[in-house]
PDB file of N, CA and C in Angstrom:
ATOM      1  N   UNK A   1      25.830  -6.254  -0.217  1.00  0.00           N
ATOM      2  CA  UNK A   1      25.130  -5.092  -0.719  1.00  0.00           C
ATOM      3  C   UNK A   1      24.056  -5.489  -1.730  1.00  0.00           C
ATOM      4  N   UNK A   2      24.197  -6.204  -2.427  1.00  0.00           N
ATOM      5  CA  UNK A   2      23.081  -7.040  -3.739  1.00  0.00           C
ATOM      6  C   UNK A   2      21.913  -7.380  -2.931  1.00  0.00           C
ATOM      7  N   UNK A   3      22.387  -8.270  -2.139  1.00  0.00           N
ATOM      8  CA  UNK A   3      21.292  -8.950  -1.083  1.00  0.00           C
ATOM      9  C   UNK A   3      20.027  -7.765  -0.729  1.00  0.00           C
ATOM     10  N   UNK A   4      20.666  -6.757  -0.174  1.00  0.00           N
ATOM     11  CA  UNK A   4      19.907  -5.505   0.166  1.00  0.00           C
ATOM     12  C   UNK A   4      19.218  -5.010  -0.833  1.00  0.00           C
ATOM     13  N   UNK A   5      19.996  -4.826  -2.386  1.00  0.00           N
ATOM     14  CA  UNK A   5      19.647  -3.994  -3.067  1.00  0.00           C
ATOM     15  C   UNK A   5      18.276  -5.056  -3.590  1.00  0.00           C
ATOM     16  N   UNK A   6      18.533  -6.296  -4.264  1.00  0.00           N
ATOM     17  CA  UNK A   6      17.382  -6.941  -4.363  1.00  0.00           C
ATOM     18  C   UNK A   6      15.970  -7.116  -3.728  1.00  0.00           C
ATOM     19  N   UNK A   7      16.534  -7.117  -2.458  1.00  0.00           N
ATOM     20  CA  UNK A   7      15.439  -6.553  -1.848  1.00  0.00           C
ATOM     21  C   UNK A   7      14.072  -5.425  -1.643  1.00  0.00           C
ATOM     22  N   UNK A   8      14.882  -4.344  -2.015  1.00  0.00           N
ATOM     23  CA  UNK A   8      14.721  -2.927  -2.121  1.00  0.00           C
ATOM     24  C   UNK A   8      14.067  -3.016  -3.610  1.00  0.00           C
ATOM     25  N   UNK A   9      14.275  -3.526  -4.604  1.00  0.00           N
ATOM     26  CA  UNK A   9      13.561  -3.467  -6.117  1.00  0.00           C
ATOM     27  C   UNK A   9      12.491  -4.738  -5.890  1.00  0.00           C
ATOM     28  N   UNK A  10      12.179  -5.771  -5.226  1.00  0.00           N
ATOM     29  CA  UNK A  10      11.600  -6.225  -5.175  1.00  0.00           C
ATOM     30  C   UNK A  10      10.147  -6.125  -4.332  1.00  0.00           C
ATOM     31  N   UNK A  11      10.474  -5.213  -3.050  1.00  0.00           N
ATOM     32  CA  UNK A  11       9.499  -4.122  -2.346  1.00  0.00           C
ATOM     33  C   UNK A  11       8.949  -3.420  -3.377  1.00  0.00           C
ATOM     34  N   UNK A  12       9.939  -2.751  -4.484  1.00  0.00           N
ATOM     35  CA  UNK A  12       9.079  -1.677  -5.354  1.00  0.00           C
ATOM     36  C   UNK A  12       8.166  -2.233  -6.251  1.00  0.00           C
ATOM     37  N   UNK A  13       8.922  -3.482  -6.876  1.00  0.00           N
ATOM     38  CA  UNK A  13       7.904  -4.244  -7.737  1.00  0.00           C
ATOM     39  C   UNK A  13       6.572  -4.933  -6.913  1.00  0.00           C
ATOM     40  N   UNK A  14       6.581  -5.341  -5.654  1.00  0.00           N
ATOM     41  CA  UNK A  14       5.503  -5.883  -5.435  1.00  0.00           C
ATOM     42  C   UNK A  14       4.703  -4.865  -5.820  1.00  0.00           C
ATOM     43  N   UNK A  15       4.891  -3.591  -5.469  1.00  0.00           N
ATOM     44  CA  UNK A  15       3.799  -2.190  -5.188  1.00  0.00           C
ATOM     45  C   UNK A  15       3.274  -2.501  -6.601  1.00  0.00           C
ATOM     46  N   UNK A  16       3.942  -2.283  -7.386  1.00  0.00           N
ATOM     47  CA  UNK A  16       3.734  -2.390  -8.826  1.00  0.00           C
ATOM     48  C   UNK A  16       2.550  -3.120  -9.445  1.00  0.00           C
ATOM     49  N   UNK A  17       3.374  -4.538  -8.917  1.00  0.00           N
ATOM     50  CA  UNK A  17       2.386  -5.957  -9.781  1.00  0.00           C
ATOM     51  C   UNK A  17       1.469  -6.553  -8.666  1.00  0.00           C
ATOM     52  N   UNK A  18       1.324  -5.877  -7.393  1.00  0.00           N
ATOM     53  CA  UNK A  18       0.172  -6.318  -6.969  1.00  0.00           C
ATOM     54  C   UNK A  18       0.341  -7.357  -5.848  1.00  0.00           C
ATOM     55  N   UNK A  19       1.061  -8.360  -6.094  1.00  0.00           N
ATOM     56  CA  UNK A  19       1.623  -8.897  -5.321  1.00  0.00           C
ATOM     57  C   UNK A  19       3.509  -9.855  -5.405  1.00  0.00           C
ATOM     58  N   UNK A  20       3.507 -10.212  -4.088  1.00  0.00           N
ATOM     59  CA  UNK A  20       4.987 -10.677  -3.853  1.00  0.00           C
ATOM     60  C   UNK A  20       5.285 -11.317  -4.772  1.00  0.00           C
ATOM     61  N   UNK A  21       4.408 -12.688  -5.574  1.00  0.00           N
ATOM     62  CA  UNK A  21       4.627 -13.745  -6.106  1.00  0.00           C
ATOM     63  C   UNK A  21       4.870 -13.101  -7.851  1.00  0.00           C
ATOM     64  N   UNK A  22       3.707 -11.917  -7.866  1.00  0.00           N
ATOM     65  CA  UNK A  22       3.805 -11.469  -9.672  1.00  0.00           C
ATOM     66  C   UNK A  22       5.222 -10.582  -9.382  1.00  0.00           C
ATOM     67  N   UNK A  23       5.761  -9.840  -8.430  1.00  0.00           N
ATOM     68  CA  UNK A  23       7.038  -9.513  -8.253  1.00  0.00           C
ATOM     69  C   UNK A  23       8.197 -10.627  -8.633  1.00  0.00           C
ATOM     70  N   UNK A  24       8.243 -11.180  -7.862  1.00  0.00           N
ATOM     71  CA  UNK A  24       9.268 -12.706  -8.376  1.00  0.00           C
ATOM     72  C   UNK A  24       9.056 -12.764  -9.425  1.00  0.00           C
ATOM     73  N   UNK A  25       7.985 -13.226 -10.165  1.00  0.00           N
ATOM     74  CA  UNK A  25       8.150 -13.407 -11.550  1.00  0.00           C
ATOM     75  C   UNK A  25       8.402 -12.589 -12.590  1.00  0.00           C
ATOM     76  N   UNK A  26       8.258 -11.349 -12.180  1.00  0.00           N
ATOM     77  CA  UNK A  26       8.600 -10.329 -12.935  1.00  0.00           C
ATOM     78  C   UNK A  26       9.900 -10.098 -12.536  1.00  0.00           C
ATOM     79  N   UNK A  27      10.717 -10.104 -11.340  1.00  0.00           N
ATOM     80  CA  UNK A  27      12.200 -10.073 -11.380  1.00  0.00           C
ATOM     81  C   UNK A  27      13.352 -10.992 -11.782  1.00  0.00           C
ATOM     82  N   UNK A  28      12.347 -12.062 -11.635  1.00  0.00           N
ATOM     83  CA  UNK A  28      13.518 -13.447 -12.079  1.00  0.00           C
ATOM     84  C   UNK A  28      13.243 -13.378 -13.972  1.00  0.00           C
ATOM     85  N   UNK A  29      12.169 -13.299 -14.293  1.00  0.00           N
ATOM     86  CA  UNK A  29      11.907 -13.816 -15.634  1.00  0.00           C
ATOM     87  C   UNK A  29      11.890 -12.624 -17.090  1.00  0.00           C
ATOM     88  N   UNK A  30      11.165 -11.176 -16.518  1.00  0.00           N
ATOM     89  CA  UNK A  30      10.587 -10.228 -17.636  1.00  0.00           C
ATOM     90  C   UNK A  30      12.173  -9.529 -17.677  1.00  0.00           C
ATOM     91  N   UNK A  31      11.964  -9.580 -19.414  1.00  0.00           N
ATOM     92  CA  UNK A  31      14.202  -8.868 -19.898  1.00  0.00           C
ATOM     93  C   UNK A  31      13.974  -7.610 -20.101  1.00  0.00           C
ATOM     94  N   UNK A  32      14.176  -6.826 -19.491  1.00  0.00           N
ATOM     95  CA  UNK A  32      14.282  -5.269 -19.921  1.00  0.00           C
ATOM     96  C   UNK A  32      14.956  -5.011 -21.334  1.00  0.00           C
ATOM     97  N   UNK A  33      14.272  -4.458 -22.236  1.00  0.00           N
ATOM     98  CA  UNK A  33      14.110  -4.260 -23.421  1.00  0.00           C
ATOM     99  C   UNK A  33      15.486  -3.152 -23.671  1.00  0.00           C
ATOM    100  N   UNK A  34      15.300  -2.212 -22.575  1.00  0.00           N
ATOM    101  CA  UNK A  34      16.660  -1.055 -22.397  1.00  0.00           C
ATOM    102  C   UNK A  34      18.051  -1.640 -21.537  1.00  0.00           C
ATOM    103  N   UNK A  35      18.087  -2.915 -21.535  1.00  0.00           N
ATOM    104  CA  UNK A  35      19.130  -3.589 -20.928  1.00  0.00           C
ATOM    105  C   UNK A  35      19.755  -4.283 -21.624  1.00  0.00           C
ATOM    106  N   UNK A  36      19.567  -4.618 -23.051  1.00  0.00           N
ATOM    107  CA  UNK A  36      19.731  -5.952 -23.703  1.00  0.00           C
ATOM    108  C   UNK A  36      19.432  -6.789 -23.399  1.00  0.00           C
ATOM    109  N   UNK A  37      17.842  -7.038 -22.682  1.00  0.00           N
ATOM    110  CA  UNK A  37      17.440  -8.077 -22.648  1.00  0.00           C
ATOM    111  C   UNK A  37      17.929  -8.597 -21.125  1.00  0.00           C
ATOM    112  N   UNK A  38      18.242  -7.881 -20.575  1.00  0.00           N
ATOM    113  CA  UNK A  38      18.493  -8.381 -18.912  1.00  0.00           C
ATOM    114  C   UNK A  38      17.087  -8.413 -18.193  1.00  0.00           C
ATOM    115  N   UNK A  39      17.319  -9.522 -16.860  1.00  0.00           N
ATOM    116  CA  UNK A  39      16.687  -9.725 -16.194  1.00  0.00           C
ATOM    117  C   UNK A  39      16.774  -8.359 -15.046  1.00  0.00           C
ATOM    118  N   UNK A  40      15.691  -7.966 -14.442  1.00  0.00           N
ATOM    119  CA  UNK A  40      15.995  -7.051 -13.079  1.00  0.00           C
ATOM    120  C   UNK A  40      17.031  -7.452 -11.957  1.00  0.00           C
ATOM    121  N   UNK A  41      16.995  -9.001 -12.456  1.00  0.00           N
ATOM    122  CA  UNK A  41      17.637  -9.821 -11.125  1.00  0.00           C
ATOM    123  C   UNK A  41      19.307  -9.371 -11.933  1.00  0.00           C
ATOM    124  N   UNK A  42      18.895 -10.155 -12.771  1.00  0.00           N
ATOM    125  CA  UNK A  42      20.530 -10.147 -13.468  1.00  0.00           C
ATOM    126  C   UNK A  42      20.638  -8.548 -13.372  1.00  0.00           C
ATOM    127  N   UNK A  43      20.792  -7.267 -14.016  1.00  0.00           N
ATOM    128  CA  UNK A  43      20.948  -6.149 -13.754  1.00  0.00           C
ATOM    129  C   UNK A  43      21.153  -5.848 -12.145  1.00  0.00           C
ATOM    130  N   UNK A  44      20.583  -6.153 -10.885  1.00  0.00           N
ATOM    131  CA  UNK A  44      21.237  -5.788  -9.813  1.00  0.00           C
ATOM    132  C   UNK A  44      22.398  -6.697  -9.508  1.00  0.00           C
ATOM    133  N   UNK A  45      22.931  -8.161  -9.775  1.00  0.00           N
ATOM    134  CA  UNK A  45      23.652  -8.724  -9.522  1.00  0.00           C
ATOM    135  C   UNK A  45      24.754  -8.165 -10.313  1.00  0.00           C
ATOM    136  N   UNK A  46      24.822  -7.413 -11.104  1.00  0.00           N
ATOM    137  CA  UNK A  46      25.822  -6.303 -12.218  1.00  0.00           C
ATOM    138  C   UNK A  46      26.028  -5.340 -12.179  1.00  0.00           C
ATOM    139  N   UNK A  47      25.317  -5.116 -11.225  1.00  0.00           N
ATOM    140  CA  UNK A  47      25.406  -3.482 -10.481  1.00  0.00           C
ATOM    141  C   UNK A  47      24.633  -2.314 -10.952  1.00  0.00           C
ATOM    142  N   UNK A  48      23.654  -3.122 -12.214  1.00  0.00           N
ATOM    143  CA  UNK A  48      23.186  -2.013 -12.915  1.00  0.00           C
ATOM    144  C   UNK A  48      21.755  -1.406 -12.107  1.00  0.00           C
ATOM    145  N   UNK A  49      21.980  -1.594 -11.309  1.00  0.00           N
ATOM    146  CA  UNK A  49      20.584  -0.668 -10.208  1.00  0.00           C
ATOM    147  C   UNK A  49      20.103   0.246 -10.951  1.00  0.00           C
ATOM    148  N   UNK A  50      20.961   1.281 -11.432  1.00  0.00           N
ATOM    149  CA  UNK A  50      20.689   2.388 -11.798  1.00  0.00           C
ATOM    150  C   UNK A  50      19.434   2.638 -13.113  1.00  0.00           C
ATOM    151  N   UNK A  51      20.208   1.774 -13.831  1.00  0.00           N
ATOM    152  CA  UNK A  51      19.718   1.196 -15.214  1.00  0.00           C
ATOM    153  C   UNK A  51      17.986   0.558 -14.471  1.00  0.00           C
ATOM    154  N   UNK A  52      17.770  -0.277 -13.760  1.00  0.00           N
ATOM    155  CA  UNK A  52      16.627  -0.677 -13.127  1.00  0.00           C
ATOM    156  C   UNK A  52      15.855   0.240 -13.216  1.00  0.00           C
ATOM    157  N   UNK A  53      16.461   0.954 -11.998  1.00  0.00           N
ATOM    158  CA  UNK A  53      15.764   2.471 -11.237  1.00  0.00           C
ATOM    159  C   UNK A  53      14.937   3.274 -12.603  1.00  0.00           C
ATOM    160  N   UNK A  54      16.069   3.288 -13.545  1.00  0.00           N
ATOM    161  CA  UNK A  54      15.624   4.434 -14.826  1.00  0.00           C
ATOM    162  C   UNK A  54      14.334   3.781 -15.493  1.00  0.00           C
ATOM    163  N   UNK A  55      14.294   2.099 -15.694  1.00  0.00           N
ATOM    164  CA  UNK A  55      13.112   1.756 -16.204  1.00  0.00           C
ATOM    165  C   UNK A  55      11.761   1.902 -15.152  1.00  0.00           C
ATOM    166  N   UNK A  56      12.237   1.659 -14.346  1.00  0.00           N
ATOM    167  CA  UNK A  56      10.751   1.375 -13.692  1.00  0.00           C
ATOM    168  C   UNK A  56      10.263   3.110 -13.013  1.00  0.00           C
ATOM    169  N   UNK A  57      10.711   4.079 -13.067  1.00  0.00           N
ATOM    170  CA  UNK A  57      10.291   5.483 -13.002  1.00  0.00           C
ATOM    171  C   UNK A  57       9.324   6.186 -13.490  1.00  0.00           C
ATOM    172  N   UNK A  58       9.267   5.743 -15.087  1.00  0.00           N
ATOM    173  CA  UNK A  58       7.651   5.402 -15.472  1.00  0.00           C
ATOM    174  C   UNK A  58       6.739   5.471 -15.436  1.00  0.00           C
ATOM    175  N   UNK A  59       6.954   3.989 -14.883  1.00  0.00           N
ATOM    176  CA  UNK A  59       6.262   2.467 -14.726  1.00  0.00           C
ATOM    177  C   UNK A  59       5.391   3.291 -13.094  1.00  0.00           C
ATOM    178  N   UNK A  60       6.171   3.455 -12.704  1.00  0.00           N
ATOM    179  CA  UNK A  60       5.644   4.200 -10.998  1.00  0.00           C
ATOM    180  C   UNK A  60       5.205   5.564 -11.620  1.00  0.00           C
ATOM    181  N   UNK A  61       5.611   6.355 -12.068  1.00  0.00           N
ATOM    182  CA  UNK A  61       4.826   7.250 -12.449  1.00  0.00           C
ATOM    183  C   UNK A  61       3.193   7.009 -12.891  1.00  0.00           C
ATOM    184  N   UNK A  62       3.257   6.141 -13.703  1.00  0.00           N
ATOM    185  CA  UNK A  62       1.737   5.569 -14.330  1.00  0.00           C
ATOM    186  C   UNK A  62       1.165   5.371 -13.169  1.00  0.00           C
ATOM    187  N   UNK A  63       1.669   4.644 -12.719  1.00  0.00           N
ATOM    188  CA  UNK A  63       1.150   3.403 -11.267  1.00  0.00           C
ATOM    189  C   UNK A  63       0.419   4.713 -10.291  1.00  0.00           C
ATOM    190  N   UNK A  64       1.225   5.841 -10.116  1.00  0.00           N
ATOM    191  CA  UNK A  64       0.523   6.970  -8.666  1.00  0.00           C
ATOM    192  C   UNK A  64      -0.192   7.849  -9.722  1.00  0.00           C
ATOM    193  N   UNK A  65      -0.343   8.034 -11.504  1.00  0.00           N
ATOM    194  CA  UNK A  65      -1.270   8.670 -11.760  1.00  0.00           C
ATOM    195  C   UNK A  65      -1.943   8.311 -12.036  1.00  0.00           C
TER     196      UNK A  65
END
């Protein structure tokens, strides 16, 4: 199920950062500030999807206005 879900946040982040590669680096490396400092990666491998989902809502909001 991780496998999938990583997937699925990493589709959203490309949209985001433009491309596949600034995705990776933004999922393996940038700590969500509302996570304690977790990775996106680390947060889906913890199940915290949700927690993900809530930051980057936003982030996509900005992004389509």
């Amino acid at each position: 199920m991780h496998s999938h879900n990583h997937h699925l946040i990493l589709t959203a982040a490309e949209q985001l950062c433009g491309s596949r590669q600034q995705a990776c680096v933004w999922y393996h490396h940038e700590k969500i500030p509302t996570s304690g400092g977790a990775t996106p990666h680390q947060l889906v491998d913890n199940g915290r999807e949700a927690d993900l989902v809530r930051h980057l809502q936003p982030i996509q909001g900005g992004a389509a206005g």
